[in-house]
N, C-alpha and C. Protein backbone atom coordinates (compact mmCIF):
# COMPACT_ATOMS: atom_id res chain seq x y z
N UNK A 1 309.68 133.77 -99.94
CA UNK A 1 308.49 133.28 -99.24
C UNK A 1 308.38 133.97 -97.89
N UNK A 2 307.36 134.57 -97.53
CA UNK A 2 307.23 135.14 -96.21
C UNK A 2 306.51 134.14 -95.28
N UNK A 3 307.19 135.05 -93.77
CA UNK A 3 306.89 133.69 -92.71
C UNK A 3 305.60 134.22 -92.05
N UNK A 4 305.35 132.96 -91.27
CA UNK A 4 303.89 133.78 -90.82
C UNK A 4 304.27 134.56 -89.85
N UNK A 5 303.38 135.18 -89.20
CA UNK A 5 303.50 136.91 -88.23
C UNK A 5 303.75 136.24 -86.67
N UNK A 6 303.81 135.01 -86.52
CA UNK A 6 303.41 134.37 -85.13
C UNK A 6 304.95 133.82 -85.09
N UNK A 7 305.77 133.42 -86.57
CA UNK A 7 306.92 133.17 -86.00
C UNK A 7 308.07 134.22 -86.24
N UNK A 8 307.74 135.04 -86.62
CA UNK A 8 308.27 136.68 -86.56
C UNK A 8 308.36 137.28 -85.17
N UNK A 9 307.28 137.20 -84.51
CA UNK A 9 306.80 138.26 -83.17
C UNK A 9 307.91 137.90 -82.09
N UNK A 10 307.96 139.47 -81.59
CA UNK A 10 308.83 139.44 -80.79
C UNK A 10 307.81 139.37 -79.39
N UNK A 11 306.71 139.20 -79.79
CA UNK A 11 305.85 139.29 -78.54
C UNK A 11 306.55 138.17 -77.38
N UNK A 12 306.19 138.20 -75.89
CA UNK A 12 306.76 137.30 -74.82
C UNK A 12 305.42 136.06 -75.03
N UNK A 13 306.06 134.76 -74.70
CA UNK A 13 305.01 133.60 -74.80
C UNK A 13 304.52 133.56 -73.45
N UNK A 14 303.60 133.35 -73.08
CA UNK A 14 303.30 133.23 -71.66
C UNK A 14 302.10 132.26 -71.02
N UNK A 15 302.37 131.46 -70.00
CA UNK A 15 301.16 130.66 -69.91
C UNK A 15 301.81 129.32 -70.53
N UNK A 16 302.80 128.99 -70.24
CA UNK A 16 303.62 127.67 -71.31
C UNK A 16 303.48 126.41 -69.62
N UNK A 17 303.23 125.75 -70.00
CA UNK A 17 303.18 124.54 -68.86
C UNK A 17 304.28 124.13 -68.78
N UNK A 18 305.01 123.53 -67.46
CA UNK A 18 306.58 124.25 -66.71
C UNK A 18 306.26 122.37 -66.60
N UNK A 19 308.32 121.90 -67.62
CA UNK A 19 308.37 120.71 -66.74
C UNK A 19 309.45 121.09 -65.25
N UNK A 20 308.90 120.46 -64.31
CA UNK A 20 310.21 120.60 -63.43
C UNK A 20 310.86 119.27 -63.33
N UNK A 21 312.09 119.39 -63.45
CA UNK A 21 312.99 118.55 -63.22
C UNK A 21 314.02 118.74 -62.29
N UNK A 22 314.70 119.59 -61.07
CA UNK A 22 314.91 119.41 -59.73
C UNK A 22 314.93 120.59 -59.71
N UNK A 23 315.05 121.35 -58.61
CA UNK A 23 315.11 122.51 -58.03
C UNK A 23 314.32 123.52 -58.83
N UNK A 24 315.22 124.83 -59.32
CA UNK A 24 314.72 125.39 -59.70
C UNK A 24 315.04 125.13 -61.47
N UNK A 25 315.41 124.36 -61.69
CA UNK A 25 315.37 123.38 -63.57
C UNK A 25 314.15 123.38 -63.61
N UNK A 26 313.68 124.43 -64.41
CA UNK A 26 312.10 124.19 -64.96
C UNK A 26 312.02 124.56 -66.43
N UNK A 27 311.25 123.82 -67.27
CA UNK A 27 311.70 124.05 -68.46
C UNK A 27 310.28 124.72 -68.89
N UNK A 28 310.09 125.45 -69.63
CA UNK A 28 308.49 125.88 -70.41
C UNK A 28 308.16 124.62 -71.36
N UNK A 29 306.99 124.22 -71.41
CA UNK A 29 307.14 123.41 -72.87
C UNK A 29 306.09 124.11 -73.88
N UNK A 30 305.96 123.48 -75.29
CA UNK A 30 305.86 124.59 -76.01
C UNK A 30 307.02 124.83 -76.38
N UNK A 31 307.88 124.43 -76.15
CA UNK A 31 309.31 125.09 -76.59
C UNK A 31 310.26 125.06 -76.61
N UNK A 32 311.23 125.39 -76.97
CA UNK A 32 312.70 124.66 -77.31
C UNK A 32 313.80 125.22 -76.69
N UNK A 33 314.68 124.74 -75.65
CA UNK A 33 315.94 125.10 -74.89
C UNK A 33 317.14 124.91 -75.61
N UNK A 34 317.64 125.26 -74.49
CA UNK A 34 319.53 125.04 -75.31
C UNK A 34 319.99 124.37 -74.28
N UNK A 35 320.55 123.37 -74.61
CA UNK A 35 321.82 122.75 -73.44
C UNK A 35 323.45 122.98 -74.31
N UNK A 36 323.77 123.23 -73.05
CA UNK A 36 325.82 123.25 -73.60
C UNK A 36 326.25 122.53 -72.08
N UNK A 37 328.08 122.70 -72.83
CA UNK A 37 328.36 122.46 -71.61
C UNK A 37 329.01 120.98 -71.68
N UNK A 38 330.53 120.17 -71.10
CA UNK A 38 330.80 119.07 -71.69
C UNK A 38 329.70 118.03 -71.32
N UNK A 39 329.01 118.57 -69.86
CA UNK A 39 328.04 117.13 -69.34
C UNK A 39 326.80 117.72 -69.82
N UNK A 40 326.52 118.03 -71.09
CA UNK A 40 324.95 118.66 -71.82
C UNK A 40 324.07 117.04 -71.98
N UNK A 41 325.02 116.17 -72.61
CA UNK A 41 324.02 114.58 -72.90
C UNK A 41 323.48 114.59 -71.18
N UNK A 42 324.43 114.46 -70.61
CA UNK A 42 323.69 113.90 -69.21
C UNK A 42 322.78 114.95 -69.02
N UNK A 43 322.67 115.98 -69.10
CA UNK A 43 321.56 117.05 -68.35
C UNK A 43 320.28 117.11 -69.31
N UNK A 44 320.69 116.36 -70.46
CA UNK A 44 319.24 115.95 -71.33
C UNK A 44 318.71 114.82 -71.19
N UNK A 45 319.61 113.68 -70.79
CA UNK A 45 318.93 112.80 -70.00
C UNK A 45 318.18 112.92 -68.53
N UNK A 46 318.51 113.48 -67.84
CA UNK A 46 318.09 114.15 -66.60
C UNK A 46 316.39 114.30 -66.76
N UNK A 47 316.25 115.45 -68.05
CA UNK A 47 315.11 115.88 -68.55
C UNK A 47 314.14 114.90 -68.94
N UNK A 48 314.85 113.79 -69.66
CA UNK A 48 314.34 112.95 -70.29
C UNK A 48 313.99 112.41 -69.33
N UNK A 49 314.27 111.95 -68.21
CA UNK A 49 313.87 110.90 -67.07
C UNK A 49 312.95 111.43 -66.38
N UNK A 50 312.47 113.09 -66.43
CA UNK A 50 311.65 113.92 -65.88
C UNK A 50 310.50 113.50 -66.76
N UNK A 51 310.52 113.78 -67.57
CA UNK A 51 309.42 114.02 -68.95
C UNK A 51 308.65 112.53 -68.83
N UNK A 52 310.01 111.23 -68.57
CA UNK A 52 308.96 109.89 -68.99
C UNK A 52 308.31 109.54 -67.55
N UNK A 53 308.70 110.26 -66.59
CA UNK A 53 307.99 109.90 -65.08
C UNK A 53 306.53 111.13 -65.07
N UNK A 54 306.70 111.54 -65.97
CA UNK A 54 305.62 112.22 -66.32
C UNK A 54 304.37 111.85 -66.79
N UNK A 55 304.78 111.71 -67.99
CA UNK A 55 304.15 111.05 -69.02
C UNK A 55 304.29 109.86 -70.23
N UNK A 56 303.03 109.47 -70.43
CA UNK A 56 304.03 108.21 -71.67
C UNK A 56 303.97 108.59 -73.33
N UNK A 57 304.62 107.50 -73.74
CA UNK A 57 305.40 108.18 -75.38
C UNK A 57 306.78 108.16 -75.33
N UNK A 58 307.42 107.84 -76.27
CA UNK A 58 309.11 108.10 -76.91
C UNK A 58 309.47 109.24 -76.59
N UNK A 59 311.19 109.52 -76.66
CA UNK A 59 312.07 110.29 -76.54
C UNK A 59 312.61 110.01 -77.61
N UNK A 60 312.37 111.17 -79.01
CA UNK A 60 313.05 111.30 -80.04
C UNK A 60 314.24 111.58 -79.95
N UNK A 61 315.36 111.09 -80.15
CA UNK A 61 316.97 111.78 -80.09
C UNK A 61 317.93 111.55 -81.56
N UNK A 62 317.94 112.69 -82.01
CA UNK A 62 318.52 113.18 -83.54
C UNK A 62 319.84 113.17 -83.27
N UNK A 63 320.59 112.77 -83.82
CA UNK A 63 321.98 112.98 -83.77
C UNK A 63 323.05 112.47 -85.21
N UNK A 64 324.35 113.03 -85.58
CA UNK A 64 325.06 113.15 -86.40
C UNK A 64 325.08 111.96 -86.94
N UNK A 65 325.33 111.28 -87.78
CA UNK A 65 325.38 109.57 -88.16
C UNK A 65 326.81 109.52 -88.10
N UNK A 66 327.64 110.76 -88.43
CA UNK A 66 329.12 110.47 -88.62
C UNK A 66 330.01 110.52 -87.31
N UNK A 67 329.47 110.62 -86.57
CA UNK A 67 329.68 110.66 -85.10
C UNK A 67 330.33 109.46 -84.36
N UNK A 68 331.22 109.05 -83.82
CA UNK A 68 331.66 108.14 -83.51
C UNK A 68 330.58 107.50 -82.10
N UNK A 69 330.68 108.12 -81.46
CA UNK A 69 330.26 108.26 -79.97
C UNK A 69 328.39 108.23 -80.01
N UNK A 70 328.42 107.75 -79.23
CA UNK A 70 326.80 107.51 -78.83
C UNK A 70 326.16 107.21 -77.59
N UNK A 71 324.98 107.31 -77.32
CA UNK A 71 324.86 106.74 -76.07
C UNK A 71 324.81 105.39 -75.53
N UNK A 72 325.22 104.89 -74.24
CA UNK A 72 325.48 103.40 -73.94
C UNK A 72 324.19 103.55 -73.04
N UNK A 73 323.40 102.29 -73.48
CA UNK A 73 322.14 102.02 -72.87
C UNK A 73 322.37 101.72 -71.52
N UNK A 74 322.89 100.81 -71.22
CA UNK A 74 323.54 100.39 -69.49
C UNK A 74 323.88 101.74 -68.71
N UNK A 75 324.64 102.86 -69.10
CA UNK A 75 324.65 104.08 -68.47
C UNK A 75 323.88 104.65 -68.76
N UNK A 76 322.95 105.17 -69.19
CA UNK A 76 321.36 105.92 -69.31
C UNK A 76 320.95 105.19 -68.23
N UNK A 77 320.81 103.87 -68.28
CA UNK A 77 319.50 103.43 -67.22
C UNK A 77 319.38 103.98 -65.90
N UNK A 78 320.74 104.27 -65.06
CA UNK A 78 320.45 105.17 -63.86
C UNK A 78 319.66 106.71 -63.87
N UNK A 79 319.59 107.07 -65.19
CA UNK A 79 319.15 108.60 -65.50
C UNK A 79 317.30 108.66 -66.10
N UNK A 80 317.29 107.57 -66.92
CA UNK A 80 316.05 107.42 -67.67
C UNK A 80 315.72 105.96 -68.05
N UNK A 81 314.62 106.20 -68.81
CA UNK A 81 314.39 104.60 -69.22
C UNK A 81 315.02 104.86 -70.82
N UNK A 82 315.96 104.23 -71.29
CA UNK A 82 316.67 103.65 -72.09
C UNK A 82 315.65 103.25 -73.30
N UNK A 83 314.63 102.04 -72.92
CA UNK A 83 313.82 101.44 -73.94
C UNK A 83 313.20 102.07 -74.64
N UNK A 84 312.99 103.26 -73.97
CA UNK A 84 311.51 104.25 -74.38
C UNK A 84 312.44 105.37 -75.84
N UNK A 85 313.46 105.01 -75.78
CA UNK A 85 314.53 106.06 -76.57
C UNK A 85 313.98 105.24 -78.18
N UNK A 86 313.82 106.60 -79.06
CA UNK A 86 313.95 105.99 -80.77
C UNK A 86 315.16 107.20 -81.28
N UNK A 87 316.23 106.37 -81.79
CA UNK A 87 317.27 107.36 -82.64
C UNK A 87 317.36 107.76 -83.77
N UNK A 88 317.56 108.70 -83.89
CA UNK A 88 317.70 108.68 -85.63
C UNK A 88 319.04 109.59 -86.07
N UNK A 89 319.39 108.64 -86.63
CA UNK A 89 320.58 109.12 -86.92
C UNK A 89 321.20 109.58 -88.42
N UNK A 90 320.91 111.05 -88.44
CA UNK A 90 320.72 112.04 -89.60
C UNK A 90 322.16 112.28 -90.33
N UNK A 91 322.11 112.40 -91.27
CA UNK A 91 323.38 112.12 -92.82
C UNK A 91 323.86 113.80 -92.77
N UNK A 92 322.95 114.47 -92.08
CA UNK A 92 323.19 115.96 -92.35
C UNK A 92 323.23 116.37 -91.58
N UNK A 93 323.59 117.77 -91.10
CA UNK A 93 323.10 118.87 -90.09
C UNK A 93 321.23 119.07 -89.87
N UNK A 94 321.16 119.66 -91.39
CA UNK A 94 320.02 119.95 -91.56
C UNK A 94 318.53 118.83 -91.23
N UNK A 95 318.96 117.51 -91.65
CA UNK A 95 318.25 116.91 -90.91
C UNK A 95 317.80 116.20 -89.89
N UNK A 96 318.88 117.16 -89.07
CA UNK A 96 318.73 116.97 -87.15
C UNK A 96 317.53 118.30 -87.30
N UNK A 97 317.86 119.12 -87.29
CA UNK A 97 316.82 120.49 -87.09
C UNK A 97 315.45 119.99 -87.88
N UNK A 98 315.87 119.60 -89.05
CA UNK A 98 313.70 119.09 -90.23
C UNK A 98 313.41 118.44 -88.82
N UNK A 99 313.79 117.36 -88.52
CA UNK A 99 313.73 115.89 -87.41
C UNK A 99 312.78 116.82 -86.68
N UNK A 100 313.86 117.44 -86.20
CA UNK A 100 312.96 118.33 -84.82
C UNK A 100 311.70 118.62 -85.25
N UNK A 101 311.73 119.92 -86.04
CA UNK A 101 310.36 120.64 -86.53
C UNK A 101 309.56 119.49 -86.86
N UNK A 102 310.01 118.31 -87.45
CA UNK A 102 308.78 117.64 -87.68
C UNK A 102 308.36 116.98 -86.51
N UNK A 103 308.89 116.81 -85.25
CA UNK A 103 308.37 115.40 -84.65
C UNK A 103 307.54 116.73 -83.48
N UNK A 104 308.45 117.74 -83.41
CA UNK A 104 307.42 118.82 -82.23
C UNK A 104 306.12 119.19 -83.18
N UNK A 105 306.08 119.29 -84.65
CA UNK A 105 305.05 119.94 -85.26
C UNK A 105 303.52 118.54 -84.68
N UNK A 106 304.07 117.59 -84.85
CA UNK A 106 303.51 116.32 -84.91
C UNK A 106 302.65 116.38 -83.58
N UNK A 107 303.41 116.80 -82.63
CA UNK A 107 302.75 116.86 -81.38
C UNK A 107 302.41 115.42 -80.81
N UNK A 108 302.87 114.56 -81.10
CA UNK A 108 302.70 113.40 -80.79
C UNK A 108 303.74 112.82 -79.95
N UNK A 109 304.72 113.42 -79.51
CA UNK A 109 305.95 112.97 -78.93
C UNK A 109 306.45 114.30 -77.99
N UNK A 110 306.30 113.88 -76.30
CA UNK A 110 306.37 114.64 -75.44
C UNK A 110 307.90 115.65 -75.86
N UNK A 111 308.96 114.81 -75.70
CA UNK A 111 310.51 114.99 -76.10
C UNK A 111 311.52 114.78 -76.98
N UNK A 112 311.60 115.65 -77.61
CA UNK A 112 312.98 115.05 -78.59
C UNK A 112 314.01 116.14 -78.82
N UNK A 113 315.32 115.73 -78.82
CA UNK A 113 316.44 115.97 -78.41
C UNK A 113 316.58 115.86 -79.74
N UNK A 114 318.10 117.36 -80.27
CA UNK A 114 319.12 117.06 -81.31
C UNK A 114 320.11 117.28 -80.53
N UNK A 115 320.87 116.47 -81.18
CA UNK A 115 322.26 116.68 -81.23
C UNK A 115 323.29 117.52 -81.79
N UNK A 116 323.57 119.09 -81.66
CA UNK A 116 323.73 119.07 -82.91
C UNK A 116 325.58 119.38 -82.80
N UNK A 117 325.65 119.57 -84.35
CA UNK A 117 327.22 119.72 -84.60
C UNK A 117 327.75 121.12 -84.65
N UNK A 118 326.79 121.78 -84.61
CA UNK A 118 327.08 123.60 -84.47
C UNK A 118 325.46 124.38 -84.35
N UNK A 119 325.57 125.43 -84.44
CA UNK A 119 324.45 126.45 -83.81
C UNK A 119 323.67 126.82 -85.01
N UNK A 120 322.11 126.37 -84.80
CA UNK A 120 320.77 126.71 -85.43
C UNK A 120 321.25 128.19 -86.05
N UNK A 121 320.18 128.73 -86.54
CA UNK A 121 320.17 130.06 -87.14
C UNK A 121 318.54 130.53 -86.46
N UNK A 122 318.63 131.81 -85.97
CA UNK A 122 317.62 132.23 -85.59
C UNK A 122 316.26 131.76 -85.72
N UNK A 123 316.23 132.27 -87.45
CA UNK A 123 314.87 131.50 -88.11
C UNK A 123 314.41 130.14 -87.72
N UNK A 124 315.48 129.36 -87.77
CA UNK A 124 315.49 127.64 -87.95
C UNK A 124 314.65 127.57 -85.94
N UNK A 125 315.38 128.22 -85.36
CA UNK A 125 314.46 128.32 -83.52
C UNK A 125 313.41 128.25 -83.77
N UNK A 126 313.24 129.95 -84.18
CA UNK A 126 312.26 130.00 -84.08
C UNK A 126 310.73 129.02 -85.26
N UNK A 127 311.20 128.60 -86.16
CA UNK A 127 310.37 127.95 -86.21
C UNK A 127 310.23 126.73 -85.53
N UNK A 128 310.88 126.62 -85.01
CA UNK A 128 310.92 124.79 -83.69
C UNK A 128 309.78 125.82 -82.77
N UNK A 129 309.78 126.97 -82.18
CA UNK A 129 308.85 127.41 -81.73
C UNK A 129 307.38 127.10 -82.07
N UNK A 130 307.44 127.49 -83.26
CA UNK A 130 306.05 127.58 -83.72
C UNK A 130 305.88 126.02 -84.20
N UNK A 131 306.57 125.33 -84.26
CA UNK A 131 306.58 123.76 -84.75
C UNK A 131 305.27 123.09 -83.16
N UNK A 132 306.53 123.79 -82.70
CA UNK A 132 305.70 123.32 -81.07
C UNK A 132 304.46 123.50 -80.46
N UNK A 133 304.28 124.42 -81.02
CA UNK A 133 302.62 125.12 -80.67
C UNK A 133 301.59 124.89 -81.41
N UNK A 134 302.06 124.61 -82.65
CA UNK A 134 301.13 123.83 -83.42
C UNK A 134 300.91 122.59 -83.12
N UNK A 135 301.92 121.30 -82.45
CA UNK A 135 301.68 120.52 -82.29
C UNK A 135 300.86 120.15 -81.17
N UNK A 136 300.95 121.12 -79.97
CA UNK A 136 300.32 121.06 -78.79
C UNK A 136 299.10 121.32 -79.20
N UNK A 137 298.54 122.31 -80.23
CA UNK A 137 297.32 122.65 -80.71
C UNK A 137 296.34 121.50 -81.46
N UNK A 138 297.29 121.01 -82.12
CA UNK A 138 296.62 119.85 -82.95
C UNK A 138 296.58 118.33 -81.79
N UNK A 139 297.23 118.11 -80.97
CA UNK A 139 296.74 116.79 -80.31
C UNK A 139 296.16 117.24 -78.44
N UNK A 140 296.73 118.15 -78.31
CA UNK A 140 296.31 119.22 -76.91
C UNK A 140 297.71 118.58 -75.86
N UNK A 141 298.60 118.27 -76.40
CA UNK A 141 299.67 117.69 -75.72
C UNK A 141 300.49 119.03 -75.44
N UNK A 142 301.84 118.84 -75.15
CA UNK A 142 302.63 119.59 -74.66
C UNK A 142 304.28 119.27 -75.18
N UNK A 143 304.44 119.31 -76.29
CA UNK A 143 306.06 118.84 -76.84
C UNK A 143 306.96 119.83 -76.30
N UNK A 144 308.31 119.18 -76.07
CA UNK A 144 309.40 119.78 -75.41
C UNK A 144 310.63 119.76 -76.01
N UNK A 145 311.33 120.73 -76.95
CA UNK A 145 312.39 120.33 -77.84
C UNK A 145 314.12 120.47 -76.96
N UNK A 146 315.12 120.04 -77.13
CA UNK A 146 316.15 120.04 -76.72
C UNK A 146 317.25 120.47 -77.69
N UNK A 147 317.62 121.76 -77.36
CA UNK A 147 319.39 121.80 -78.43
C UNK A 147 320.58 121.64 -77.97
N UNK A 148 321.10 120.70 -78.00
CA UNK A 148 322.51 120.33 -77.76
C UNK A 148 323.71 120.62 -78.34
N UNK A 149 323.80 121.57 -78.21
CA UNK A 149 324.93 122.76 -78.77
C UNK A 149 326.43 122.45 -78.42
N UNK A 150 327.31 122.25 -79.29
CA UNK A 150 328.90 122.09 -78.55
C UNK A 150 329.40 123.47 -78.31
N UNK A 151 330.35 123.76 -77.26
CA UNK A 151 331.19 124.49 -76.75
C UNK A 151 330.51 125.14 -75.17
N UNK A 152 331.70 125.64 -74.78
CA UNK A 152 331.03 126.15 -73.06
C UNK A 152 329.97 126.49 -72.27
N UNK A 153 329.65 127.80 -74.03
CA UNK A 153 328.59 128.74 -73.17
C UNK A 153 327.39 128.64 -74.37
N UNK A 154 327.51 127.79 -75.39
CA UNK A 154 326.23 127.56 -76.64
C UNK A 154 326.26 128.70 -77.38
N UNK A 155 324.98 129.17 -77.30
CA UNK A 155 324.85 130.61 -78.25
C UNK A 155 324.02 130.45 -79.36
N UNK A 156 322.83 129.78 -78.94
CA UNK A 156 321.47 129.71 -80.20
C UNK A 156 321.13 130.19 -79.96
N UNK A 157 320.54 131.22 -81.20
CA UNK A 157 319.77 132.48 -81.02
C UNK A 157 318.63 131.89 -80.56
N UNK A 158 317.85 132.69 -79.96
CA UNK A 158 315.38 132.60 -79.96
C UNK A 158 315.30 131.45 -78.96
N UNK A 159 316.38 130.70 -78.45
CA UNK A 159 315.75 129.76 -77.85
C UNK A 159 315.34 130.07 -76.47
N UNK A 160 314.07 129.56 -75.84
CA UNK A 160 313.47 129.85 -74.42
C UNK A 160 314.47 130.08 -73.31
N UNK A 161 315.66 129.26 -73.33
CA UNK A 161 316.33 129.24 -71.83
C UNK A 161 317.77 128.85 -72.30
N UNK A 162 318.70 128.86 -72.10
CA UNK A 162 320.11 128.45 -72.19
C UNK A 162 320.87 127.70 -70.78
N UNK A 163 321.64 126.16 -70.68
CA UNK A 163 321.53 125.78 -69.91
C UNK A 163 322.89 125.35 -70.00
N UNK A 164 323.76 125.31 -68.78
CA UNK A 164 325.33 124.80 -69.02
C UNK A 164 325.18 123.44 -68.22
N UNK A 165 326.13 122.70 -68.15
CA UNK A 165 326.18 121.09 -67.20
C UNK A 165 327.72 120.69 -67.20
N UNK A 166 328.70 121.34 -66.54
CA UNK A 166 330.18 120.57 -66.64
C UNK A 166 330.48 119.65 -65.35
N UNK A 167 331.31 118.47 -65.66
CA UNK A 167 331.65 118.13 -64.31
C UNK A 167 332.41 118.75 -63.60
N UNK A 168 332.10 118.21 -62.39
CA UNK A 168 332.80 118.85 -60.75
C UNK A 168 333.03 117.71 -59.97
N UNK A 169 333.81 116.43 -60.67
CA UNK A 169 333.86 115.34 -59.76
C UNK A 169 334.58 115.51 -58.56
N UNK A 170 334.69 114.26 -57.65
CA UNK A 170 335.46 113.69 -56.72
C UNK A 170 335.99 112.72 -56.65
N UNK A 171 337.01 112.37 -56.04
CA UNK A 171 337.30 110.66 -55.32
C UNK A 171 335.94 110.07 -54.72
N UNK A 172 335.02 109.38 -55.50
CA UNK A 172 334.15 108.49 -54.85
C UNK A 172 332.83 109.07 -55.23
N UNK A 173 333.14 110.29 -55.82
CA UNK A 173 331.67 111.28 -55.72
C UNK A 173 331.56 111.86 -57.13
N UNK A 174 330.11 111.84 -57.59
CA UNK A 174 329.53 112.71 -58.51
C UNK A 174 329.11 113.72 -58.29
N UNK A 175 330.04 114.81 -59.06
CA UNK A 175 329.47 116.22 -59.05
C UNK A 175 329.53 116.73 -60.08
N UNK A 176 328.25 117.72 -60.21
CA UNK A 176 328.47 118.86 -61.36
C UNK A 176 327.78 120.34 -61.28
N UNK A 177 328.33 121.45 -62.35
CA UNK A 177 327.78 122.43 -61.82
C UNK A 177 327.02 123.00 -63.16
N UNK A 178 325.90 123.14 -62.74
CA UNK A 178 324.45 123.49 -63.22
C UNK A 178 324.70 125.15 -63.56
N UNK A 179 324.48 125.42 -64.38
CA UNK A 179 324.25 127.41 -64.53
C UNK A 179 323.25 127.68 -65.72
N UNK A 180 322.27 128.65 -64.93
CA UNK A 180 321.37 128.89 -66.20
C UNK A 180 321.67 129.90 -66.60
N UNK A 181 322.76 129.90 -67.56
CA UNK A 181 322.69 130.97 -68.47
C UNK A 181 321.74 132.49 -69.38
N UNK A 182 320.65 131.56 -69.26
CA UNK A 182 319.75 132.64 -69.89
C UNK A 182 318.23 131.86 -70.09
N UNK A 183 317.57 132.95 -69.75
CA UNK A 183 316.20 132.60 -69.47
C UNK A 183 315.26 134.03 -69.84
N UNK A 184 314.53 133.57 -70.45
CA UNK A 184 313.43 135.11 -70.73
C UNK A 184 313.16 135.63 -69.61
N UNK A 185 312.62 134.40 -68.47
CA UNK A 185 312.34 135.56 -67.28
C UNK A 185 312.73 135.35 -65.76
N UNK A 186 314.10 135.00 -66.12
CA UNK A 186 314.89 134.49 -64.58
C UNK A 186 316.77 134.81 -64.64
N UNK A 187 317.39 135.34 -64.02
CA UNK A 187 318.22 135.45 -63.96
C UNK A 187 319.48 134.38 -64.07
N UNK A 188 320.88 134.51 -64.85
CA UNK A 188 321.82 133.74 -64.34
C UNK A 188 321.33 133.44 -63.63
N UNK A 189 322.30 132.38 -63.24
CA UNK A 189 322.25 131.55 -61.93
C UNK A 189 323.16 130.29 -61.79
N UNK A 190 323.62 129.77 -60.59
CA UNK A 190 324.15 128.27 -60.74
C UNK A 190 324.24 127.74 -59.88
N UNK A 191 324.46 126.32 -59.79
CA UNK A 191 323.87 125.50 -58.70
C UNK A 191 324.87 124.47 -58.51
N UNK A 192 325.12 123.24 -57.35
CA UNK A 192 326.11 122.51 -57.60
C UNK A 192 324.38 120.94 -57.64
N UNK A 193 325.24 120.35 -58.00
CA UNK A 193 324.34 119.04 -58.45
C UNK A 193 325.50 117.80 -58.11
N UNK A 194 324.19 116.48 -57.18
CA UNK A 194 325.45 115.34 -56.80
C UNK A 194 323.74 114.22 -57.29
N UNK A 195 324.39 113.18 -57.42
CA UNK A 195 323.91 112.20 -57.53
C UNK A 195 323.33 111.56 -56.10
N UNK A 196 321.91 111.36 -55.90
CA UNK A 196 321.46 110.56 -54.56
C UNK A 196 321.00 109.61 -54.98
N UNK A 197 320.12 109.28 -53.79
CA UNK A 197 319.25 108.11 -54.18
C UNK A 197 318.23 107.95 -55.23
N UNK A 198 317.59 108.90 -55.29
CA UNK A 198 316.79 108.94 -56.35
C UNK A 198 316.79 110.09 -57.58
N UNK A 199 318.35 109.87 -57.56
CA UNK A 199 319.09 110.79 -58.91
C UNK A 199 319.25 111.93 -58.51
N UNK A 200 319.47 112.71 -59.81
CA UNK A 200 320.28 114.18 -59.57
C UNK A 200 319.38 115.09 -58.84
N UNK A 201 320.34 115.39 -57.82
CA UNK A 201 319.47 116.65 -56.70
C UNK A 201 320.65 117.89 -56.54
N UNK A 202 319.79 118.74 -56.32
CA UNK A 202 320.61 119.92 -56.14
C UNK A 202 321.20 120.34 -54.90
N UNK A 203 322.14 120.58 -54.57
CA UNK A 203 323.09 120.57 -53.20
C UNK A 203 323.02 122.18 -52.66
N UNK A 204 323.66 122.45 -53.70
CA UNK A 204 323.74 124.40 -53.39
C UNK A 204 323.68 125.08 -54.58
N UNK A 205 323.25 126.68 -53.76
CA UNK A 205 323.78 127.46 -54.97
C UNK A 205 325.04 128.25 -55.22
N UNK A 206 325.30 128.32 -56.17
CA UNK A 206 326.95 128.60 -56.14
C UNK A 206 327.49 130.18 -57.17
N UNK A 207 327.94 130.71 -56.76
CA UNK A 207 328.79 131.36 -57.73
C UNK A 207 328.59 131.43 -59.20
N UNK A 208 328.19 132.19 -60.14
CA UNK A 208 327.47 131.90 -61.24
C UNK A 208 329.11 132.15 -62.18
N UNK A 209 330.13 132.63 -61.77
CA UNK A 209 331.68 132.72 -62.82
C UNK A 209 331.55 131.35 -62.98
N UNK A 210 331.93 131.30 -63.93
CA UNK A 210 332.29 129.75 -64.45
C UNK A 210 333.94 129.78 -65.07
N UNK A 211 334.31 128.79 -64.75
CA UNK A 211 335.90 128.78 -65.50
C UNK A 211 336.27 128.81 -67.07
N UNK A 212 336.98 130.03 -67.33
CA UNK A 212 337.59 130.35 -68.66
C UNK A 212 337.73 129.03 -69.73
């Protein structure tokens, strides 16, 4: 079966409406990122708390069913609104990624997050790409997909931006360090991040080596 020519193209997307979520964390939407990194849940909640001070609608979040671990509603609430969350919790790999394509194709749901247990395949991106653009087309909204990739540095192919989040605690203090790995049109980069008053803010920029 051949794919269509729009999710083939290597052409650049351009003109994508930018969420910002602190500093220079700006995400395209239209389209699908990568988070890694051990603190990746928290830096998708982050997003998520961006997205619902935004706008209204659910935060789809796909994740493993065989998974022990999950999120605790009482700790989200400092990051996002909790209530606004619908889970679904998929028997497969494969139907964390359908999940996706279907709920961005849908265009009816600003955000939704997978979880996943290892790394998409090119194709499988890029059609979350085109999932996305269709959906923005069909309701005139703006869907925003999330990949939550395990290990340091991720490594999904096609996706818009690549994003790390490890802690950098203290005695008494929340810290972590932010690095954007990869971006179509912005350089490395990394940042340190602390918790204030009105959540995660960016402190400095730092040194983009990250530890082995």
């Amino acid at each position: 079966m051949s794919l269509p020519a729009a999710l083939l193209s290597r052409a650049p997307h351009r003109d994508k409406p930018l969420l910002s979520v602190m500093g220079e964390l700006s995400l395209a939407r239209m389209r699908v990122h990568e988070l890694c990194g051990q603190a990746r849940r928290t830096l998708a909640l982050w997003i998520a708390g961006a997205v619902q001070r935004a706008e209204a609608g659910p935060v789809i979040w796909a994740a493993p069913a065989w998974e022990p671990d999950g999120l605790f509603a009482p700790g989200m609430a400092a990051l996002c609104q909790p209530e606004r969350f619908l889970f679904v919790h998929a028997r497969r790999p494969e139907d964390i990624l359908w999940t996706l394509e279907e709920v961005l194709r849908s265009g009816a749901v600003p955000l939704v997050v997978g979880d996943l247990p290892g790394l998409p395949t090119l194709t499988q991106v890029r059609r979350m790409h085109l999932a996305a653009e269709t959906g923005a087309a069909e309701l005139g909204g703006a869907p925003l997909g999330l990949l939550l990739t395990p290990g340091a540095e991720g490594g999904a192919p096609g996706g818009e931006s690549r994003w790390a989040l490890d802690p950098a605690h203290r005695p008494g203090a929340e810290r972590w360090r932010l690095t954007r790995l990869r971006a179509r049109t912005a350089p490395v980069k990394g940042w340190d991040v602390a918790m204030g008053s009105t959540g995660a803010v960016v402190t400095s920029a730092r040194d983009t080596a990250r530890p082995g």
